[in-house]
PDB file of N, CA and C in Angstrom:
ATOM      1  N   UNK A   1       0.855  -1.160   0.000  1.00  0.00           N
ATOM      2  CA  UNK A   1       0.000   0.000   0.000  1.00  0.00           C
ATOM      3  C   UNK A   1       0.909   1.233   0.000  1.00  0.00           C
ATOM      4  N   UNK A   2       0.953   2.189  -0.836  1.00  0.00           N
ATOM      5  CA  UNK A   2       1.433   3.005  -0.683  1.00  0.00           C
ATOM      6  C   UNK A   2       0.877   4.714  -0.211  1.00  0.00           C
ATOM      7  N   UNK A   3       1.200   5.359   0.639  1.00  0.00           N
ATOM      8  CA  UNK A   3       0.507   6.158   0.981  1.00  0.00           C
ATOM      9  C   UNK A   3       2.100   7.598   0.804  1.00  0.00           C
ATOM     10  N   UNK A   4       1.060   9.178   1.189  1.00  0.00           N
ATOM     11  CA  UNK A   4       1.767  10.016   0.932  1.00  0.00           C
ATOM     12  C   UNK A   4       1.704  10.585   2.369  1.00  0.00           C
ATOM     13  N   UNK A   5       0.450  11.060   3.092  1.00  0.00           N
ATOM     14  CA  UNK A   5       0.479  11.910   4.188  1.00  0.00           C
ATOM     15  C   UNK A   5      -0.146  11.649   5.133  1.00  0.00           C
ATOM     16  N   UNK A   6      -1.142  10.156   4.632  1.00  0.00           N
ATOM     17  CA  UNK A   6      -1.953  10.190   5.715  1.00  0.00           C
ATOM     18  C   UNK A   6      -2.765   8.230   5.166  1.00  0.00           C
ATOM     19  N   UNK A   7      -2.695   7.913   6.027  1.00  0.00           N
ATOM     20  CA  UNK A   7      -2.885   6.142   6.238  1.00  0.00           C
ATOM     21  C   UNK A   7      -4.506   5.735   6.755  1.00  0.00           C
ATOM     22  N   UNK A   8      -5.179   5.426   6.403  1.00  0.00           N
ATOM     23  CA  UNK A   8      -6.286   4.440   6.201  1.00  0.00           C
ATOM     24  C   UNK A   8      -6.077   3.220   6.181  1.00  0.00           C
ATOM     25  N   UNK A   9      -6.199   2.219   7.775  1.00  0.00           N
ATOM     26  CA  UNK A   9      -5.959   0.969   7.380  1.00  0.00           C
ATOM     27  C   UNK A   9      -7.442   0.028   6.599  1.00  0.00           C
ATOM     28  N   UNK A  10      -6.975  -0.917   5.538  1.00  0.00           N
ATOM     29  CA  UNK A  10      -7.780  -1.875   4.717  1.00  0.00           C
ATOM     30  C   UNK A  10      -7.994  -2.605   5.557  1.00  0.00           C
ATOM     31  N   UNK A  11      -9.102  -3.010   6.404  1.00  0.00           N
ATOM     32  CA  UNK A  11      -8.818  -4.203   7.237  1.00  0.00           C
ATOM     33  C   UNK A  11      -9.814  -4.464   7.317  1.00  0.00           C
ATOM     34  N   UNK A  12     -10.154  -6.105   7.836  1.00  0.00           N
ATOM     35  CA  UNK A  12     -11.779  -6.490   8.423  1.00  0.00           C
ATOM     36  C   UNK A  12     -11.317  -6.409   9.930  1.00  0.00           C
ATOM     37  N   UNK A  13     -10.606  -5.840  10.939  1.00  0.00           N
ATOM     38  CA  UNK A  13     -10.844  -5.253  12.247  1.00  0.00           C
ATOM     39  C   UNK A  13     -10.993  -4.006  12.080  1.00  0.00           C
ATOM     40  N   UNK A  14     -12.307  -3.845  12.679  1.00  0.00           N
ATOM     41  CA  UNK A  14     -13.265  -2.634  12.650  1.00  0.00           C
ATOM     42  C   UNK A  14     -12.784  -1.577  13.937  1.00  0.00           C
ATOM     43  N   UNK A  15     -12.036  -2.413  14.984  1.00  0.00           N
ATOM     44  CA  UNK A  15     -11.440  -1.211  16.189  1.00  0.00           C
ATOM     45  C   UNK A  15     -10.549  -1.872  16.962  1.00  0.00           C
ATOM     46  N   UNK A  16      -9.743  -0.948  17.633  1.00  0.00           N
ATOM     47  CA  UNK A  16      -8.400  -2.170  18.141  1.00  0.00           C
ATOM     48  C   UNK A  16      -7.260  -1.134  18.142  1.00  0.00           C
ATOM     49  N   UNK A  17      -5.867  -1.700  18.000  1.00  0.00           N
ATOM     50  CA  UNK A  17      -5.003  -0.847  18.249  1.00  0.00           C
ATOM     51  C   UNK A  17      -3.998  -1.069  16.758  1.00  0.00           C
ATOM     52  N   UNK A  18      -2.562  -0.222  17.194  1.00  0.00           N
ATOM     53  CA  UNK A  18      -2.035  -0.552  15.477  1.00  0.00           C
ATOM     54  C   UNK A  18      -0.827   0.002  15.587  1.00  0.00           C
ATOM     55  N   UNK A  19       0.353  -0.445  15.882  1.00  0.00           N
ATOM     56  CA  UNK A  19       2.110   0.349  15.805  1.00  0.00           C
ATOM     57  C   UNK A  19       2.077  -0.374  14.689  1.00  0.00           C
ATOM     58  N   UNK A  20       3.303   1.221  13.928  1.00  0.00           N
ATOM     59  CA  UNK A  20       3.785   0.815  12.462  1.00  0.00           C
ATOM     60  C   UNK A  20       5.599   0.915  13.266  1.00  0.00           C
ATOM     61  N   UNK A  21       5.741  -0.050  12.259  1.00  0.00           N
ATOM     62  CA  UNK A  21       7.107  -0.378  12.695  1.00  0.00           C
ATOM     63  C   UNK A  21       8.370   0.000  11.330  1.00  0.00           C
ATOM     64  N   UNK A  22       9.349   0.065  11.542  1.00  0.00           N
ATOM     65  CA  UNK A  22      10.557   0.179  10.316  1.00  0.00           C
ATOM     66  C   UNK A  22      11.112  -0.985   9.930  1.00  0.00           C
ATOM     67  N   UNK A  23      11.855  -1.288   8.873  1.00  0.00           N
ATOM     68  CA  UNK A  23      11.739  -2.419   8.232  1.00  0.00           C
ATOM     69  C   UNK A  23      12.830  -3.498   9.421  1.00  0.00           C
ATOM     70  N   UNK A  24      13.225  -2.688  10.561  1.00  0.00           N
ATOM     71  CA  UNK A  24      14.376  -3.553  11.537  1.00  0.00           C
ATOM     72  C   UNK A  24      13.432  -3.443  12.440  1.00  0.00           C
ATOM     73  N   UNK A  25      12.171  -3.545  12.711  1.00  0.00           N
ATOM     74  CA  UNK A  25      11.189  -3.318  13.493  1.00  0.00           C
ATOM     75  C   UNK A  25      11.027  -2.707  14.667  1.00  0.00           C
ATOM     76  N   UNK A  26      11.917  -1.469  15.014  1.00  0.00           N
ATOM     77  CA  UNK A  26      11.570  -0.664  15.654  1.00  0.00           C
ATOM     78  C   UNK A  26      10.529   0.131  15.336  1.00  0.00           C
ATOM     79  N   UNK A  27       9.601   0.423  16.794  1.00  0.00           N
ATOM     80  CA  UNK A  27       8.187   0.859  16.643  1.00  0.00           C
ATOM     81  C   UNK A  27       8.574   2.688  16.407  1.00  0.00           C
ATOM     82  N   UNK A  28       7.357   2.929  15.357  1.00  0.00           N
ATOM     83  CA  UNK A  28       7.848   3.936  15.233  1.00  0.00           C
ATOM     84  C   UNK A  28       6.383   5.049  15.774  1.00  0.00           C
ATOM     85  N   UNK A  29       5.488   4.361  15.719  1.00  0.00           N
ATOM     86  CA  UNK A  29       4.699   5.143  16.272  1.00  0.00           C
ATOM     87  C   UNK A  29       3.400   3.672  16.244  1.00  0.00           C
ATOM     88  N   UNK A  30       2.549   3.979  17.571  1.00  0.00           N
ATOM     89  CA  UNK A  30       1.324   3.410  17.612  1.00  0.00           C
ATOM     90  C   UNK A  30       0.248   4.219  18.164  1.00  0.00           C
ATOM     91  N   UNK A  31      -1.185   3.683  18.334  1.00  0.00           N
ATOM     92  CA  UNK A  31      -2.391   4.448  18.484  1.00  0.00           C
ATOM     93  C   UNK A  31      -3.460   3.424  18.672  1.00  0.00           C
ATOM     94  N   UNK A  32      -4.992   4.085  18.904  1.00  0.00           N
ATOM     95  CA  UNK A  32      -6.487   3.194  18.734  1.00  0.00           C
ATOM     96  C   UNK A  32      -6.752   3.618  17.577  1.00  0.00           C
ATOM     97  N   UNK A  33      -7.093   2.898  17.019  1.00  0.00           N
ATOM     98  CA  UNK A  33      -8.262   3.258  15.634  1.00  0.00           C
ATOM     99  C   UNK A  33      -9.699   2.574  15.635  1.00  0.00           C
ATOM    100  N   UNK A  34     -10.479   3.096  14.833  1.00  0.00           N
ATOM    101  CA  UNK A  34     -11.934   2.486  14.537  1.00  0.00           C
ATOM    102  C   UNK A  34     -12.155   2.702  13.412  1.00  0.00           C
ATOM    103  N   UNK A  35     -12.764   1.836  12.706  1.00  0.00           N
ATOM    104  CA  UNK A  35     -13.098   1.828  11.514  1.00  0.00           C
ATOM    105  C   UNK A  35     -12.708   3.316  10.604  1.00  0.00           C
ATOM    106  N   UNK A  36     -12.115   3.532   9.278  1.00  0.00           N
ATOM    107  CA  UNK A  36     -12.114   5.068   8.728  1.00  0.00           C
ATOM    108  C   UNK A  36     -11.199   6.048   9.193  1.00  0.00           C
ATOM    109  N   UNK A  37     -10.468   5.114  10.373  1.00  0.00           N
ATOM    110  CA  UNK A  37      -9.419   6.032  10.832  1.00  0.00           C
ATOM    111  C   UNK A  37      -8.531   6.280  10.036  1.00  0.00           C
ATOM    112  N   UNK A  38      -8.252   7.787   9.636  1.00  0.00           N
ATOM    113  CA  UNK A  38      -6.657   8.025   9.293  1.00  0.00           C
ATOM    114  C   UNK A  38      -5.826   8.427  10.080  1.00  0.00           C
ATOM    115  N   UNK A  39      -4.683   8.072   9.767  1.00  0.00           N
ATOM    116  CA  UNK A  39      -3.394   8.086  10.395  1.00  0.00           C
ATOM    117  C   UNK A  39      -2.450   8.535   9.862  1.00  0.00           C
ATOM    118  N   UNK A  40      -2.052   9.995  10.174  1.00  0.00           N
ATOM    119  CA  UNK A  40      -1.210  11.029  10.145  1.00  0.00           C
ATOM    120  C   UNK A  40      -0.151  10.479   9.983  1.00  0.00           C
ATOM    121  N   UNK A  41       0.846  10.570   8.489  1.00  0.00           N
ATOM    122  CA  UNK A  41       2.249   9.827   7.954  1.00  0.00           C
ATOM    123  C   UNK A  41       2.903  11.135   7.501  1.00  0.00           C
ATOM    124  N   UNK A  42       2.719  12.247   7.663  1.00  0.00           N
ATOM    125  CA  UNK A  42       3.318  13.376   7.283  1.00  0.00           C
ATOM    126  C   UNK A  42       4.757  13.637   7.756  1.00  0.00           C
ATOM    127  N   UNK A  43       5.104  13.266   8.663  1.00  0.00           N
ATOM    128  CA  UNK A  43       6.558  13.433   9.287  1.00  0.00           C
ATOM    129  C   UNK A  43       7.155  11.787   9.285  1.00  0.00           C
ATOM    130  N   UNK A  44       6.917  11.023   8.896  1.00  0.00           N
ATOM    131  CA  UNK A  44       7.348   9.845   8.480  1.00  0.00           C
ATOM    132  C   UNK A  44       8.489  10.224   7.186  1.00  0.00           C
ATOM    133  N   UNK A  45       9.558   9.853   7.499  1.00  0.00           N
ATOM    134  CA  UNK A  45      10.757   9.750   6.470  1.00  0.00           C
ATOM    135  C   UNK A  45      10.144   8.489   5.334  1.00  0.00           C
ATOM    136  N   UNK A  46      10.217   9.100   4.170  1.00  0.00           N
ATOM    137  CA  UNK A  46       9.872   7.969   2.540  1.00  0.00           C
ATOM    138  C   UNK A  46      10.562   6.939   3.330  1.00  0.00           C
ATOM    139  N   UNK A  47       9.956   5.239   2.687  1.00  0.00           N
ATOM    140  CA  UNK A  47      10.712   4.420   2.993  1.00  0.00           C
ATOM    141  C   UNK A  47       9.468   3.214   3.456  1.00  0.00           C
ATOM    142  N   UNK A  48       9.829   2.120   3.525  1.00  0.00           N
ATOM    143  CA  UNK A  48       9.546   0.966   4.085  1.00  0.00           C
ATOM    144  C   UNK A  48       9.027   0.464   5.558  1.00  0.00           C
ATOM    145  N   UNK A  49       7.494   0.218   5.432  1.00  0.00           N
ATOM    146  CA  UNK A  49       6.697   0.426   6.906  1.00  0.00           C
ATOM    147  C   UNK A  49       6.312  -0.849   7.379  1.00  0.00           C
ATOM    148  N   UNK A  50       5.768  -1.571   8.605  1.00  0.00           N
ATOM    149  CA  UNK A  50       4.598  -2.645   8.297  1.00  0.00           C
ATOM    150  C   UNK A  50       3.771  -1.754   9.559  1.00  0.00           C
ATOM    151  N   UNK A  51       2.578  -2.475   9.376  1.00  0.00           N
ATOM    152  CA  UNK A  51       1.280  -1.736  10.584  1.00  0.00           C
ATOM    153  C   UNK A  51       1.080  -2.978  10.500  1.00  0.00           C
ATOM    154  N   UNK A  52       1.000  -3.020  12.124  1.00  0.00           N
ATOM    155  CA  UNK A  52       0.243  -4.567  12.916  1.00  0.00           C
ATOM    156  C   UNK A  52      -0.668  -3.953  13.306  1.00  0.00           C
ATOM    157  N   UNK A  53      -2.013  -4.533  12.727  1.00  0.00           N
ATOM    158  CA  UNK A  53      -3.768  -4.209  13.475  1.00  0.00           C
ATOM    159  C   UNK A  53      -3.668  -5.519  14.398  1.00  0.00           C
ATOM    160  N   UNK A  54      -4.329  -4.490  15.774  1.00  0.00           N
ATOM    161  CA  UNK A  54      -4.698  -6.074  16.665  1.00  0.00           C
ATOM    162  C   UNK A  54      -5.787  -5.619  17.017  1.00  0.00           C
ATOM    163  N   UNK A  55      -7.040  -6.615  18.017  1.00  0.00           N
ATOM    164  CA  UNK A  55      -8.223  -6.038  18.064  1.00  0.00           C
ATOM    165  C   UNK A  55      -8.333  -7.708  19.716  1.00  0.00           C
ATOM    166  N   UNK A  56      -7.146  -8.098  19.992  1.00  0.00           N
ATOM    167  CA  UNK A  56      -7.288  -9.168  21.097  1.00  0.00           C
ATOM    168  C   UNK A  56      -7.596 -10.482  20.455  1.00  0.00           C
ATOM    169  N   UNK A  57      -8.520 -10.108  19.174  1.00  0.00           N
ATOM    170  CA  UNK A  57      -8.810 -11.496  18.821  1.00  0.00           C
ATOM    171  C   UNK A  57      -7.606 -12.100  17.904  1.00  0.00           C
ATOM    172  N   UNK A  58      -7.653 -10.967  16.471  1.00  0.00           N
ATOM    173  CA  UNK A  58      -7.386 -10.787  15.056  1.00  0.00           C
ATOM    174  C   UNK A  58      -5.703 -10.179  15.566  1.00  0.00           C
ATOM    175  N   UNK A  59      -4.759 -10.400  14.263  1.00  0.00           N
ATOM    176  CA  UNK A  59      -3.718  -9.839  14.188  1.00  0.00           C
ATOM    177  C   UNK A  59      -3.366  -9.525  12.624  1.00  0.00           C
ATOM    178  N   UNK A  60      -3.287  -8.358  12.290  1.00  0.00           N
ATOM    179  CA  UNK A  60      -2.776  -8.261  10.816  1.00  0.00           C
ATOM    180  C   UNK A  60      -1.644  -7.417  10.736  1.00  0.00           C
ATOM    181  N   UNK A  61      -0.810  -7.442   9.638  1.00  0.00           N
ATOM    182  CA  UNK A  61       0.508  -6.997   9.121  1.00  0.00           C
ATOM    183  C   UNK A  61       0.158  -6.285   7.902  1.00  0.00           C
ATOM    184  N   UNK A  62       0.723  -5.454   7.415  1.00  0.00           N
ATOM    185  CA  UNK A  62       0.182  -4.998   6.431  1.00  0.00           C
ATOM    186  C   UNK A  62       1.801  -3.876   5.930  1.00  0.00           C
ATOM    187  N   UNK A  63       2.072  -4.454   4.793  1.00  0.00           N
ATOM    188  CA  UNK A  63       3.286  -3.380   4.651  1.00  0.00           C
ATOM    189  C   UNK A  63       3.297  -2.301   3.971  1.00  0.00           C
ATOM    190  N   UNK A  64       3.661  -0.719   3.839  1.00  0.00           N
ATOM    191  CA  UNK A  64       3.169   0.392   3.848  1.00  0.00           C
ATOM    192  C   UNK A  64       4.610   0.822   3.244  1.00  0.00           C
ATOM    193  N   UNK A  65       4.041   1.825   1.943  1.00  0.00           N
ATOM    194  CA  UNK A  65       5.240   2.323   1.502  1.00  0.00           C
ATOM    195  C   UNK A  65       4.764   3.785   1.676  1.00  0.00           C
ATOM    196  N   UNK A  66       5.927   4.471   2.459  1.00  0.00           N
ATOM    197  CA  UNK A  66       5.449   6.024   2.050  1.00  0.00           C
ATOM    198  C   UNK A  66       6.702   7.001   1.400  1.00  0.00           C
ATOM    199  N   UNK A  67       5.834   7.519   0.479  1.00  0.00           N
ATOM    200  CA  UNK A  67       6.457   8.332  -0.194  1.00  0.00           C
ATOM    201  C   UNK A  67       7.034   9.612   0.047  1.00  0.00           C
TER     202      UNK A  67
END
């Protein structure tokens, strides 16, 4: 997925939590989201992301390119 300023996760977890990490997986920032949330990537250096959605039940990865 590539994004420029601002992140919308694709997901079937509708609310839950979500750190995006760097490609040596230091966390680089996390938060709550709910459904439609965007997520502010504006001060994110271009480069190679993943976002783990968790919700207690569900776990997803999702890797994120920003430009």
């Amino acid at each position: 997925m590539r994004i420029a300023s601002a992140l919308r996760p694709d997901t079937c977890i509708n609310k839950g939590k979500y750190k995006i990490l760097n490609v040596i997986g230091q966390l680089v920032f996390k938060g709550k989201f709910i459904e439609k949330t965007n997520i502010q990537t504006t001060n994110f250096t271009p480069g190679v992301y993943l976002i783990k959605l968790e919700n207690g039940k569900t776990c997803e990865f999702k890797k994120i390119v920003k430009e």
